[in-house]
N, C-alpha and C. Protein backbone atom coordinates (compact mmCIF):
# COMPACT_ATOMS: atom_id res chain seq x y z
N UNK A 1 0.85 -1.17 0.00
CA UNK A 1 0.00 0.00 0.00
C UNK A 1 0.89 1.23 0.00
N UNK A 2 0.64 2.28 -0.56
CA UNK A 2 1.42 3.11 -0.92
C UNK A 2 1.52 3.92 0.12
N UNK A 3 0.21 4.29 0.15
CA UNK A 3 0.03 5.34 1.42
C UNK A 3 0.98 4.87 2.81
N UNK A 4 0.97 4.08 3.05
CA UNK A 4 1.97 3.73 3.76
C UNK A 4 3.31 4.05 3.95
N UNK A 5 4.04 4.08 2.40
CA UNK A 5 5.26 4.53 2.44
C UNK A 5 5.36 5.93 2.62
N UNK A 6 4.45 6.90 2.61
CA UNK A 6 4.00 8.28 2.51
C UNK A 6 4.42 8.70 3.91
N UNK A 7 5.65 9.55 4.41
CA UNK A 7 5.75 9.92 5.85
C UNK A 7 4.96 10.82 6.00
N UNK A 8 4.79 11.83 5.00
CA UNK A 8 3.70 12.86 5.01
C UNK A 8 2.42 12.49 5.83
N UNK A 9 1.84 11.70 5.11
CA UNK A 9 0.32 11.06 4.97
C UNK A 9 0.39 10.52 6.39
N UNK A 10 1.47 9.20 6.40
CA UNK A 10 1.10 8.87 7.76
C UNK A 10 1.01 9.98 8.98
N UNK A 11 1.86 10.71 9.34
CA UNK A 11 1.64 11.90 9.94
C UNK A 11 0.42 12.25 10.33
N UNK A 12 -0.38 13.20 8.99
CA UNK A 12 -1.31 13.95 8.82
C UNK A 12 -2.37 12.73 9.64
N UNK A 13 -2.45 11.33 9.29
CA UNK A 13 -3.32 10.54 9.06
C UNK A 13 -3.03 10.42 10.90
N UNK A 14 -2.14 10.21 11.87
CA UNK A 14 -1.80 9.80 13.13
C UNK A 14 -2.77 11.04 13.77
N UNK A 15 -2.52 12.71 13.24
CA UNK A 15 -2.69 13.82 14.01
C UNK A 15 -3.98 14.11 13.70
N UNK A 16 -4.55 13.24 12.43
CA UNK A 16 -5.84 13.25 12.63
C UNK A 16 -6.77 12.52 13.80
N UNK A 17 -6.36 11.00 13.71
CA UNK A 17 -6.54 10.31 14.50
C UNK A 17 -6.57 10.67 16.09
N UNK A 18 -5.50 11.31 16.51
CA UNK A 18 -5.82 11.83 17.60
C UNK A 18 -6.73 13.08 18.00
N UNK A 19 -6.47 13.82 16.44
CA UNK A 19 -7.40 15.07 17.29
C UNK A 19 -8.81 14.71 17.18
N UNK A 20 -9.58 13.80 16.40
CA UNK A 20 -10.67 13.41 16.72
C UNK A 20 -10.74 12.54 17.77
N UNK A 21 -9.83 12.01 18.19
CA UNK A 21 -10.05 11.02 19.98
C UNK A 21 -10.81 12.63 20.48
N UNK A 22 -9.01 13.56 21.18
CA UNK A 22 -9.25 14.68 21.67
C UNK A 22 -10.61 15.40 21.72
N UNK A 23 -11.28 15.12 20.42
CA UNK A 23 -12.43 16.20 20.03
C UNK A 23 -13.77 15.71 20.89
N UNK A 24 -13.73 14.43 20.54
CA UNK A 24 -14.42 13.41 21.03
C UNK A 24 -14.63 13.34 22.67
N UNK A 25 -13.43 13.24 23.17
CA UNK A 25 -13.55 13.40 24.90
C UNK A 25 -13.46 14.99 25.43
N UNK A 26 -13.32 15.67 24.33
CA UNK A 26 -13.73 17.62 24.85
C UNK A 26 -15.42 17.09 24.56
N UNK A 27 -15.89 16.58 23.71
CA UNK A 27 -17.47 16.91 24.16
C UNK A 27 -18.80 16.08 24.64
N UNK A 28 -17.66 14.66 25.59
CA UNK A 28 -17.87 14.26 26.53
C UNK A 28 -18.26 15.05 27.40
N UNK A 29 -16.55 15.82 28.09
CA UNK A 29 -16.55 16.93 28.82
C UNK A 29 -17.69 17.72 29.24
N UNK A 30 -17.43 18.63 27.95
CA UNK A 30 -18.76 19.43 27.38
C UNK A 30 -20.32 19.36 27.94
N UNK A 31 -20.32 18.03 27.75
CA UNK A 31 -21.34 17.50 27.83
C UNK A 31 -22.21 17.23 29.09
N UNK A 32 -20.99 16.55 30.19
CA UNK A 32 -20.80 16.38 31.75
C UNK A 32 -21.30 17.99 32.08
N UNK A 33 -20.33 18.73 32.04
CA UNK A 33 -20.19 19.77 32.44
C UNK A 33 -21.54 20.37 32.32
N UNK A 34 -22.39 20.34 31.16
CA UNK A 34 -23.72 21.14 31.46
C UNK A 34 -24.84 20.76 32.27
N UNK A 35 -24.66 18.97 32.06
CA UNK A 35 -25.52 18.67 32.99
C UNK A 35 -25.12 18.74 34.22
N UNK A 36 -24.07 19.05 35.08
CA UNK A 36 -23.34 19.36 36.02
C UNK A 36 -23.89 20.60 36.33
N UNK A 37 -23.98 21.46 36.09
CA UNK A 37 -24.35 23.02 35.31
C UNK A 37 -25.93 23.09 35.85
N UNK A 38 -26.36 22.01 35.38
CA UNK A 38 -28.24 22.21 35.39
C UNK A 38 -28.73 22.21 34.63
N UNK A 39 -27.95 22.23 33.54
CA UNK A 39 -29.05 22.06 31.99
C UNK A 39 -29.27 20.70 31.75
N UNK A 40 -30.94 20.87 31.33
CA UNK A 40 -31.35 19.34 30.95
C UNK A 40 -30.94 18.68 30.26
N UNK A 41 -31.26 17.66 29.84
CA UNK A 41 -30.67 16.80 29.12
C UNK A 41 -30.86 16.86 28.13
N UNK A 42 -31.99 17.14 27.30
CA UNK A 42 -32.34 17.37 25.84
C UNK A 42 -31.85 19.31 25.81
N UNK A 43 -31.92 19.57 26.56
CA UNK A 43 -30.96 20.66 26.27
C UNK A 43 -29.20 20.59 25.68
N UNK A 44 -29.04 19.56 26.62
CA UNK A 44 -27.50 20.05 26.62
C UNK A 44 -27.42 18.61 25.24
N UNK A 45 -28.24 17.69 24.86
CA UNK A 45 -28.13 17.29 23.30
C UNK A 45 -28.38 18.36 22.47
N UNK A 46 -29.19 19.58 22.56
CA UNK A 46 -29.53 20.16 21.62
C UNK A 46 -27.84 20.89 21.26
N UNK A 47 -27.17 21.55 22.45
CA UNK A 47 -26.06 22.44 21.87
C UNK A 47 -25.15 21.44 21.52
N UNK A 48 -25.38 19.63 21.83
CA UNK A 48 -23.92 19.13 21.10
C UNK A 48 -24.39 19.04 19.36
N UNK A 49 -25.96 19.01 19.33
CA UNK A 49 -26.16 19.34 17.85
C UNK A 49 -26.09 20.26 16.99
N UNK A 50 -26.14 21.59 17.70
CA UNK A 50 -26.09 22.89 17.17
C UNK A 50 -24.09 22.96 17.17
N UNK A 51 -23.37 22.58 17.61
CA UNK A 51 -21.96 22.58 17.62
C UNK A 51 -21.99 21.49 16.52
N UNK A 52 -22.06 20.75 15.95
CA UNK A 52 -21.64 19.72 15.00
C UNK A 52 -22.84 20.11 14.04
N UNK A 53 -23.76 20.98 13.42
CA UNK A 53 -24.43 21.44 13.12
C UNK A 53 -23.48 22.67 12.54
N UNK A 54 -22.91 23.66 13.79
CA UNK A 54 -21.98 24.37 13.42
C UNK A 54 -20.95 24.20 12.13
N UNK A 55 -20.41 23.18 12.86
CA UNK A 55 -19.35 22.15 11.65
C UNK A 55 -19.60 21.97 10.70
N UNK A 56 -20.55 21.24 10.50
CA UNK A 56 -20.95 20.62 9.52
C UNK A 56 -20.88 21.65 8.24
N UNK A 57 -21.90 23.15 9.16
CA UNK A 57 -21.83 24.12 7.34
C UNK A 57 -20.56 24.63 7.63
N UNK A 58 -19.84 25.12 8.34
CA UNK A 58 -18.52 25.78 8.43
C UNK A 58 -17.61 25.19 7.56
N UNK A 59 -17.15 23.77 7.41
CA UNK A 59 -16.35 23.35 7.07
C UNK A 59 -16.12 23.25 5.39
N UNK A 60 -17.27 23.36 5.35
CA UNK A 60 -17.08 23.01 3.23
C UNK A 60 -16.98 24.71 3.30
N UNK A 61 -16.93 25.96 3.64
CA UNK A 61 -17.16 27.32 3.52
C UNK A 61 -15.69 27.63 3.86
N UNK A 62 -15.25 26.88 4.07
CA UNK A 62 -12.97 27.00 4.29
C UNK A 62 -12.49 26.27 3.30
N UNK A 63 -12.88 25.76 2.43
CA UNK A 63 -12.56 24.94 1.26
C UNK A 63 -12.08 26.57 -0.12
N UNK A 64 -13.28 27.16 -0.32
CA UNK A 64 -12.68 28.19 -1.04
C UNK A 64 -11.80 29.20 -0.89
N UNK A 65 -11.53 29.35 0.61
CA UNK A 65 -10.40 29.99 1.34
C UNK A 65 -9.29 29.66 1.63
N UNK A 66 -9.48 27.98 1.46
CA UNK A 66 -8.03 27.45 0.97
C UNK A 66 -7.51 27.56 -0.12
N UNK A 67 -8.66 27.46 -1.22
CA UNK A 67 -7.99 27.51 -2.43
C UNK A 67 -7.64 28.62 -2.63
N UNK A 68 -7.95 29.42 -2.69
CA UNK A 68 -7.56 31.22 -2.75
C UNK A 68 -6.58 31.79 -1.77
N UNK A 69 -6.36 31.20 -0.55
CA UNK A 69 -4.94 31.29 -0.25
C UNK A 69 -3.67 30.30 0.55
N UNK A 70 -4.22 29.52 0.11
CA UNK A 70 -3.39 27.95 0.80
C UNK A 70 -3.82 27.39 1.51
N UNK A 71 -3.60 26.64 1.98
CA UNK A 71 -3.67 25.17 3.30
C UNK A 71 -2.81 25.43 4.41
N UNK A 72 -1.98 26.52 4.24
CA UNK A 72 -1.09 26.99 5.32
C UNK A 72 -0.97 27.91 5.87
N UNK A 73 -1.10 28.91 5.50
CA UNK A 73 -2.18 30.32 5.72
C UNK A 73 -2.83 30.17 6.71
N UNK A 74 -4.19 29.19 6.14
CA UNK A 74 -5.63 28.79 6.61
C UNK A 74 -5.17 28.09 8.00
N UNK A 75 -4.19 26.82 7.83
CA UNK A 75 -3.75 26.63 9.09
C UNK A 75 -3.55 27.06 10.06
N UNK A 76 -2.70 28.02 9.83
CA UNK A 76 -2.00 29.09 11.08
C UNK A 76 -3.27 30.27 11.06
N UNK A 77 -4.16 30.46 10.34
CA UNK A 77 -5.12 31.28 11.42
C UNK A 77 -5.61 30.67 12.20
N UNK A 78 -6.07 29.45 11.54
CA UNK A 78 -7.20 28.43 12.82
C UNK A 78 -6.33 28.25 13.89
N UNK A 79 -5.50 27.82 13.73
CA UNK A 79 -4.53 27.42 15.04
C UNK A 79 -4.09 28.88 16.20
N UNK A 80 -4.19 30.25 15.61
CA UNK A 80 -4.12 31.13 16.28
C UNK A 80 -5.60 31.49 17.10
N UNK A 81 -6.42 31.65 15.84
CA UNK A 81 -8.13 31.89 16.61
C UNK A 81 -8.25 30.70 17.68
N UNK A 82 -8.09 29.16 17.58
CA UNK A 82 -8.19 28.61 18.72
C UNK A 82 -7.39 28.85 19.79
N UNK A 83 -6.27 29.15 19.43
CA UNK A 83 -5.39 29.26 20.46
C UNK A 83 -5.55 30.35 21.48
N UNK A 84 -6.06 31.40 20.62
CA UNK A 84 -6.84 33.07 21.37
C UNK A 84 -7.69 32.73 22.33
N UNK A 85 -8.49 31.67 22.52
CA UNK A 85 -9.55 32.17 23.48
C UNK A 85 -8.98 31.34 24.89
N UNK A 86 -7.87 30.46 25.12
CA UNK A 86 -7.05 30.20 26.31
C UNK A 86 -7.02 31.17 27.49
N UNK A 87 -6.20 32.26 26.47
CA UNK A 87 -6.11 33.51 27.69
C UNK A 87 -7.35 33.66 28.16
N UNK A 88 -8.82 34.11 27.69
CA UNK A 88 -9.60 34.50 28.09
C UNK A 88 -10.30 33.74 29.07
N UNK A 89 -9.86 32.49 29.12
CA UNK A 89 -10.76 31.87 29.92
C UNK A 89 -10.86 31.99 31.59
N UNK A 90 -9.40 32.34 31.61
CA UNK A 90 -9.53 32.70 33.64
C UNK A 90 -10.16 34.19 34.24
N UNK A 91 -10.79 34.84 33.04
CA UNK A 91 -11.21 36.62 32.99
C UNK A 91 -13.17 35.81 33.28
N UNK A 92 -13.42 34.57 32.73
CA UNK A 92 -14.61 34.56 32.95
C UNK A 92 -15.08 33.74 34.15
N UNK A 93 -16.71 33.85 34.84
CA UNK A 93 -16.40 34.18 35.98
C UNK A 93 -18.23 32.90 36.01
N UNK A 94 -19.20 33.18 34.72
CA UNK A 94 -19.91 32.75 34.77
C UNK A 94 -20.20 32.53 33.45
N UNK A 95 -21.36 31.70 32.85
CA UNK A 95 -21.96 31.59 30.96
C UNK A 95 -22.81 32.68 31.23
N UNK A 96 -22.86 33.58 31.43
CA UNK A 96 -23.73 34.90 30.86
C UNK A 96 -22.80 35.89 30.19
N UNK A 97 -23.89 36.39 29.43
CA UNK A 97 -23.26 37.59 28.36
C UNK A 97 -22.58 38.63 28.83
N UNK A 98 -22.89 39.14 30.12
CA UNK A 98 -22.03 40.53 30.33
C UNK A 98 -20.27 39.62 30.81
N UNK A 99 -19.92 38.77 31.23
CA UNK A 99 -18.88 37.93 31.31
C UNK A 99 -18.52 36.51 30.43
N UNK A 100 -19.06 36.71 29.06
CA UNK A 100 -18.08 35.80 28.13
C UNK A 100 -16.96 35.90 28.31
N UNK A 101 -16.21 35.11 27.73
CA UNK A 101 -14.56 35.31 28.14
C UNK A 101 -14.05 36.38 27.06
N UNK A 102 -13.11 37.15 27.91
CA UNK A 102 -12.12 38.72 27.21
C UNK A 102 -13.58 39.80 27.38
N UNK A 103 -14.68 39.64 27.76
CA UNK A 103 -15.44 40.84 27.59
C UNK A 103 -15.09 41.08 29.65
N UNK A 104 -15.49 42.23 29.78
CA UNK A 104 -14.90 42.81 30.82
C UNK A 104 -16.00 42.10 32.25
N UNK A 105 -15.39 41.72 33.34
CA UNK A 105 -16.66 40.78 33.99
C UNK A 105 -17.64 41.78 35.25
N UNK A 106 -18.80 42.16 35.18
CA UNK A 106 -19.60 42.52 35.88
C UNK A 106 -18.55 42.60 37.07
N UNK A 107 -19.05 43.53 38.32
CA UNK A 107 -18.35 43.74 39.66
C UNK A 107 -18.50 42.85 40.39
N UNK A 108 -18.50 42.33 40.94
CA UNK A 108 -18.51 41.28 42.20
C UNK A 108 -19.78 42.16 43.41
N UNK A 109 -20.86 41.80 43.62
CA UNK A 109 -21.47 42.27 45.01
C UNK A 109 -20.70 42.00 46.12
N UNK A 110 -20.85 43.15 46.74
CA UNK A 110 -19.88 43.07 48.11
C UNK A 110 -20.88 42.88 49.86
């Protein structure tokens, strides 16, 4: 098999493999976490559908943005935009809108 001899391929093909494990047990996580949270249960299926729902149209809509400016480009933004919202996460405090993460967090009652 050819693909095999391919160091490239195998690579790409290993880092795929894992980041869908990874993806997979983030929305486990995800998942725990809301019903942990208090959201029902057909709730918290509804946002793992609306997130892979997300995907689903997002992903063919980066296809013409590759072609028009590479596969590497495109890489290193995604990998920066994910990487951006890390910092923000110890600034948030609760899931409401006036404290998403990087927006400035309501005062604390004293």
């Amino acid at each position: 098999m050819a693909f095999l001899r391919n160091d490239a391929i195998n690579r790409v093909n290993l880092h795929s493999g894992v980041q869908a494990l990874a993806q997979g047990a983030g929305s486990i996580f995800f998942f725990v976490l809301l019903l942990k949270a208090g959201v029902s249960v057909p709730h918290a299926l509804l946002a793992q559908a609306a997130i892979v729902t997300g995907r689903f149209i997002l992903r063919p809509l980066a296809l013409p943005v590759a072609i028009r400016f590479g596969l590497k480009p495109l890489l290193i933004a995604g990998t920066l935009m994910l990487a951006l919202r890390f910092p923000c996460w110890p600034r948030s405090t609760a899931w409401t809108p006036p404290s998403w993460p990087c927006w400035p967090s309501p005062p604390s009652p004293s």
